[in-house]
PDB file of N, CA and C in Angstrom:
ATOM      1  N   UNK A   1      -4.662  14.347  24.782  1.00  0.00           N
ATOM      2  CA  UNK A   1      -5.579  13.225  24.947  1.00  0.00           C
ATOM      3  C   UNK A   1      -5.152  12.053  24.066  1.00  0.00           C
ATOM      4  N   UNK A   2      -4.879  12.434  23.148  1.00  0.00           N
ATOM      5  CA  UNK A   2      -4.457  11.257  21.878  1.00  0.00           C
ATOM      6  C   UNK A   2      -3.174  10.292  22.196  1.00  0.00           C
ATOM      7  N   UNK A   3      -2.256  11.158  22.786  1.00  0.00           N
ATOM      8  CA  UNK A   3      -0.731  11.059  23.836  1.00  0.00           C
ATOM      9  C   UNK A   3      -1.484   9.875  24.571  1.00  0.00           C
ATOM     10  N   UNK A   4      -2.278   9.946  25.597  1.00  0.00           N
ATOM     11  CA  UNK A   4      -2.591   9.317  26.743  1.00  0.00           C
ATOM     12  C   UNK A   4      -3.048   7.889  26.370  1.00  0.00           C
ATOM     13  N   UNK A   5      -4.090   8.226  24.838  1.00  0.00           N
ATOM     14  CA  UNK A   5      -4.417   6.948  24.275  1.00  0.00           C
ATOM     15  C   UNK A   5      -3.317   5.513  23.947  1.00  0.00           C
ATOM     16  N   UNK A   6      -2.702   6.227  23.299  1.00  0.00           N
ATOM     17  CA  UNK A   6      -1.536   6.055  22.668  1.00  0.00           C
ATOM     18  C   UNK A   6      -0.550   4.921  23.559  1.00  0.00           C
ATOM     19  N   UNK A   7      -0.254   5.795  24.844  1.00  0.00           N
ATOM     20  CA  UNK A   7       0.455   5.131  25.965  1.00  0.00           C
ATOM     21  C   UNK A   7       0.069   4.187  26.142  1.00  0.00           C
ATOM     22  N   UNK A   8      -1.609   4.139  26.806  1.00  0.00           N
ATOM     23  CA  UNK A   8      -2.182   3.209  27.182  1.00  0.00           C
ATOM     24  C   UNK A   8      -2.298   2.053  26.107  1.00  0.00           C
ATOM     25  N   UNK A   9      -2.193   2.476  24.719  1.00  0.00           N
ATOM     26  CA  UNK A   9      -2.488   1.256  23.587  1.00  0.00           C
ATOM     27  C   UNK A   9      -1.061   0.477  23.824  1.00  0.00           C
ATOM     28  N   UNK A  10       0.011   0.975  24.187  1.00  0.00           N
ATOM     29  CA  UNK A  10       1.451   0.529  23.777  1.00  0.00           C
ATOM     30  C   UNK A  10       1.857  -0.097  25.480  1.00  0.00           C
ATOM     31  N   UNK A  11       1.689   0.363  26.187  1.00  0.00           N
ATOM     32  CA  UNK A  11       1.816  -0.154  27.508  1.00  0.00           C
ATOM     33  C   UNK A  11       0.518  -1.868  27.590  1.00  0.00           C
ATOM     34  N   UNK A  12      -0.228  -1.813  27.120  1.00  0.00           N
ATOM     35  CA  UNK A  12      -1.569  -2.443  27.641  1.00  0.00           C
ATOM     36  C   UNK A  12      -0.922  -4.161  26.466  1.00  0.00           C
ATOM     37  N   UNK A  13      -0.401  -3.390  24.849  1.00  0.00           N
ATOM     38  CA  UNK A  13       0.180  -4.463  24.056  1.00  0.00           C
ATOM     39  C   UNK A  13       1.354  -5.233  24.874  1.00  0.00           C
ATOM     40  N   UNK A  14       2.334  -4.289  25.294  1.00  0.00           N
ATOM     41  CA  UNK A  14       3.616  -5.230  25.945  1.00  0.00           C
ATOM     42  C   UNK A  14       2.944  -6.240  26.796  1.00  0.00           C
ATOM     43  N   UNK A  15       1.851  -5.389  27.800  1.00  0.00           N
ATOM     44  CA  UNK A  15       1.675  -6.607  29.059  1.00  0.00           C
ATOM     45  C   UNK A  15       1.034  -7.843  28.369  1.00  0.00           C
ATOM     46  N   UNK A  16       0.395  -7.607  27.357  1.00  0.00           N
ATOM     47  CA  UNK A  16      -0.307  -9.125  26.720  1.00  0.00           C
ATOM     48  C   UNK A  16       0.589  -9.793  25.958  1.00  0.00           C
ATOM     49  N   UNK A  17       2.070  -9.182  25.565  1.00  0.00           N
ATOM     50  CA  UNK A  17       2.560  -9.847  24.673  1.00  0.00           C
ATOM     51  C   UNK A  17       3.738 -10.656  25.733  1.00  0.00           C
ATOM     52  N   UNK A  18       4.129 -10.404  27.033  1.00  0.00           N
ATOM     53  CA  UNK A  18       4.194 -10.205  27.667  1.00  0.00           C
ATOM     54  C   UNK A  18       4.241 -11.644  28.358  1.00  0.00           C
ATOM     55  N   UNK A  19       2.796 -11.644  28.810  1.00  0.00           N
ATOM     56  CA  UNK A  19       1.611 -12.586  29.191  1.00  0.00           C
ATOM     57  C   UNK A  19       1.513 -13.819  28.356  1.00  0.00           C
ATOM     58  N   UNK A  20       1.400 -13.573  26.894  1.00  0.00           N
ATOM     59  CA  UNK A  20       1.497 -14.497  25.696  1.00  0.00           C
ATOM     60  C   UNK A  20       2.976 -15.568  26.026  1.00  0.00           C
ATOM     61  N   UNK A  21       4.057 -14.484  26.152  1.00  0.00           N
ATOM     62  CA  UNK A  21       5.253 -15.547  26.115  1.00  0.00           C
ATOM     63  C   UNK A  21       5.483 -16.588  27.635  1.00  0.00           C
ATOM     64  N   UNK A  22       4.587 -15.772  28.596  1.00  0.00           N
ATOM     65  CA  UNK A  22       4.688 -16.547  29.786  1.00  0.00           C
ATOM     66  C   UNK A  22       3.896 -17.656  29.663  1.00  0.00           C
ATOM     67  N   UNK A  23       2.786 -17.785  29.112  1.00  0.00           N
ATOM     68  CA  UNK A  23       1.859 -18.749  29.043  1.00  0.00           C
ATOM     69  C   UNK A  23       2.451 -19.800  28.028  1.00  0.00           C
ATOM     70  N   UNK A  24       3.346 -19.381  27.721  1.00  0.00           N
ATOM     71  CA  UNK A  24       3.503 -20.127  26.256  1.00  0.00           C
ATOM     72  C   UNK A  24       4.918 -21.256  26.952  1.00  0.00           C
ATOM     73  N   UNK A  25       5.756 -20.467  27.742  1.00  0.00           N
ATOM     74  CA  UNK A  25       6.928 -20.759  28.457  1.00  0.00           C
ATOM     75  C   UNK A  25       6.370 -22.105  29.613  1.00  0.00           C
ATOM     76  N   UNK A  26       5.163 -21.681  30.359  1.00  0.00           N
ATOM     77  CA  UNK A  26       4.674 -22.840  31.208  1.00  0.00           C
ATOM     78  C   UNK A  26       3.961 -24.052  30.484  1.00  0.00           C
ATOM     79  N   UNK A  27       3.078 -23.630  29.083  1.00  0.00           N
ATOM     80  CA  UNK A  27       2.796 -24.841  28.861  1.00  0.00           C
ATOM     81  C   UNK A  27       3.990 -25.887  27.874  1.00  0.00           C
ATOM     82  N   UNK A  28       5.061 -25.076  27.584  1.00  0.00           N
ATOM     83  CA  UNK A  28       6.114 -25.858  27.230  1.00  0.00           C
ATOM     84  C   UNK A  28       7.002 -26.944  28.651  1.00  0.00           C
ATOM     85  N   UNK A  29       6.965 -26.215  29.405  1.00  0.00           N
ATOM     86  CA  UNK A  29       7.134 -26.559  30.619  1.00  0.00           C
ATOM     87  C   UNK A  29       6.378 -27.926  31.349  1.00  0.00           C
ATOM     88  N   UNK A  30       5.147 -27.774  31.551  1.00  0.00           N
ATOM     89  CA  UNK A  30       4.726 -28.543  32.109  1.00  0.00           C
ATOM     90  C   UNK A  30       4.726 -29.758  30.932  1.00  0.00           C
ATOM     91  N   UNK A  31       4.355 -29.413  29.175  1.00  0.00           N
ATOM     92  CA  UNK A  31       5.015 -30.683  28.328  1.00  0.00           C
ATOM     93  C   UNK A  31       5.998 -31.671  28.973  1.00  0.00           C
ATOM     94  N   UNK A  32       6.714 -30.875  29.200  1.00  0.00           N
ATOM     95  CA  UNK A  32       8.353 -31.419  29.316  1.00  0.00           C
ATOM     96  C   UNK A  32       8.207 -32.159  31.005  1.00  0.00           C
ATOM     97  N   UNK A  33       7.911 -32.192  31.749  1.00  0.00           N
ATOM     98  CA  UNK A  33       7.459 -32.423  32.765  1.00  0.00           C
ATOM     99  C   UNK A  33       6.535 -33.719  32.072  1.00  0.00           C
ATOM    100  N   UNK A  34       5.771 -33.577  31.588  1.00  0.00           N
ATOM    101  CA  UNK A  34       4.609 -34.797  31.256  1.00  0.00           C
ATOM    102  C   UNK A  34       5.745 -35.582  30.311  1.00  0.00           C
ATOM    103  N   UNK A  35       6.233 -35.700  29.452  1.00  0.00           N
ATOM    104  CA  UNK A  35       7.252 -36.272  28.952  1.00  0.00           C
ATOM    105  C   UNK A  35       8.356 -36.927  29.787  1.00  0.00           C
ATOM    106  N   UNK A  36       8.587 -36.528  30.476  1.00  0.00           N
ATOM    107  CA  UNK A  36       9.559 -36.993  31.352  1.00  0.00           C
ATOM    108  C   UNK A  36       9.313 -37.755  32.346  1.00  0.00           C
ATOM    109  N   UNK A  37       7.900 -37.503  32.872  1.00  0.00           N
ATOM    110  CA  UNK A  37       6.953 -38.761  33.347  1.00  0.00           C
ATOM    111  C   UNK A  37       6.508 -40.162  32.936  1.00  0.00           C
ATOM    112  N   UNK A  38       6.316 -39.882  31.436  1.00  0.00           N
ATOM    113  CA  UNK A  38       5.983 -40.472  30.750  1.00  0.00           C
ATOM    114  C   UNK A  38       7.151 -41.803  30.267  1.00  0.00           C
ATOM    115  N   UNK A  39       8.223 -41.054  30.439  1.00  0.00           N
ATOM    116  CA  UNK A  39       9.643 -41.732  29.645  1.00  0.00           C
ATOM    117  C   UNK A  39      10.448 -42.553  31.476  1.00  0.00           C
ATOM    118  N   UNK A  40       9.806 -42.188  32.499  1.00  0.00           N
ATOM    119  CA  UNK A  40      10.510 -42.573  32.968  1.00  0.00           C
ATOM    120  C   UNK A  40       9.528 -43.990  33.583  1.00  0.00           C
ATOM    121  N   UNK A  41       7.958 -44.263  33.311  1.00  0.00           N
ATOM    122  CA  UNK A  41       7.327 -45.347  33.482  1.00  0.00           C
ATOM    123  C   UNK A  41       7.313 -46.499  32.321  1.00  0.00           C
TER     124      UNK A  41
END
């Protein structure tokens, strides 16, 4: 049972950490996008 916990604690961290760098990757993204809008008016 403790095994199963365990998994689920370590599987459940990657997907948020995961999640964290994707979110983090688009709002750098769309920055750069607004910047480049910005620089070209």
């Amino acid at each position: 049972m403790l095994r199963k916990i365990v998994t689920v604690a370590l599987i459940g961290s990657s997907l948020a950490m995961a999640a964290c760098n994707t979110v983090r990757g688009a709002a750098r993204d769309v920055n750069s996008a607004a910047n480049a809008v910005d620089n070209a008016t």
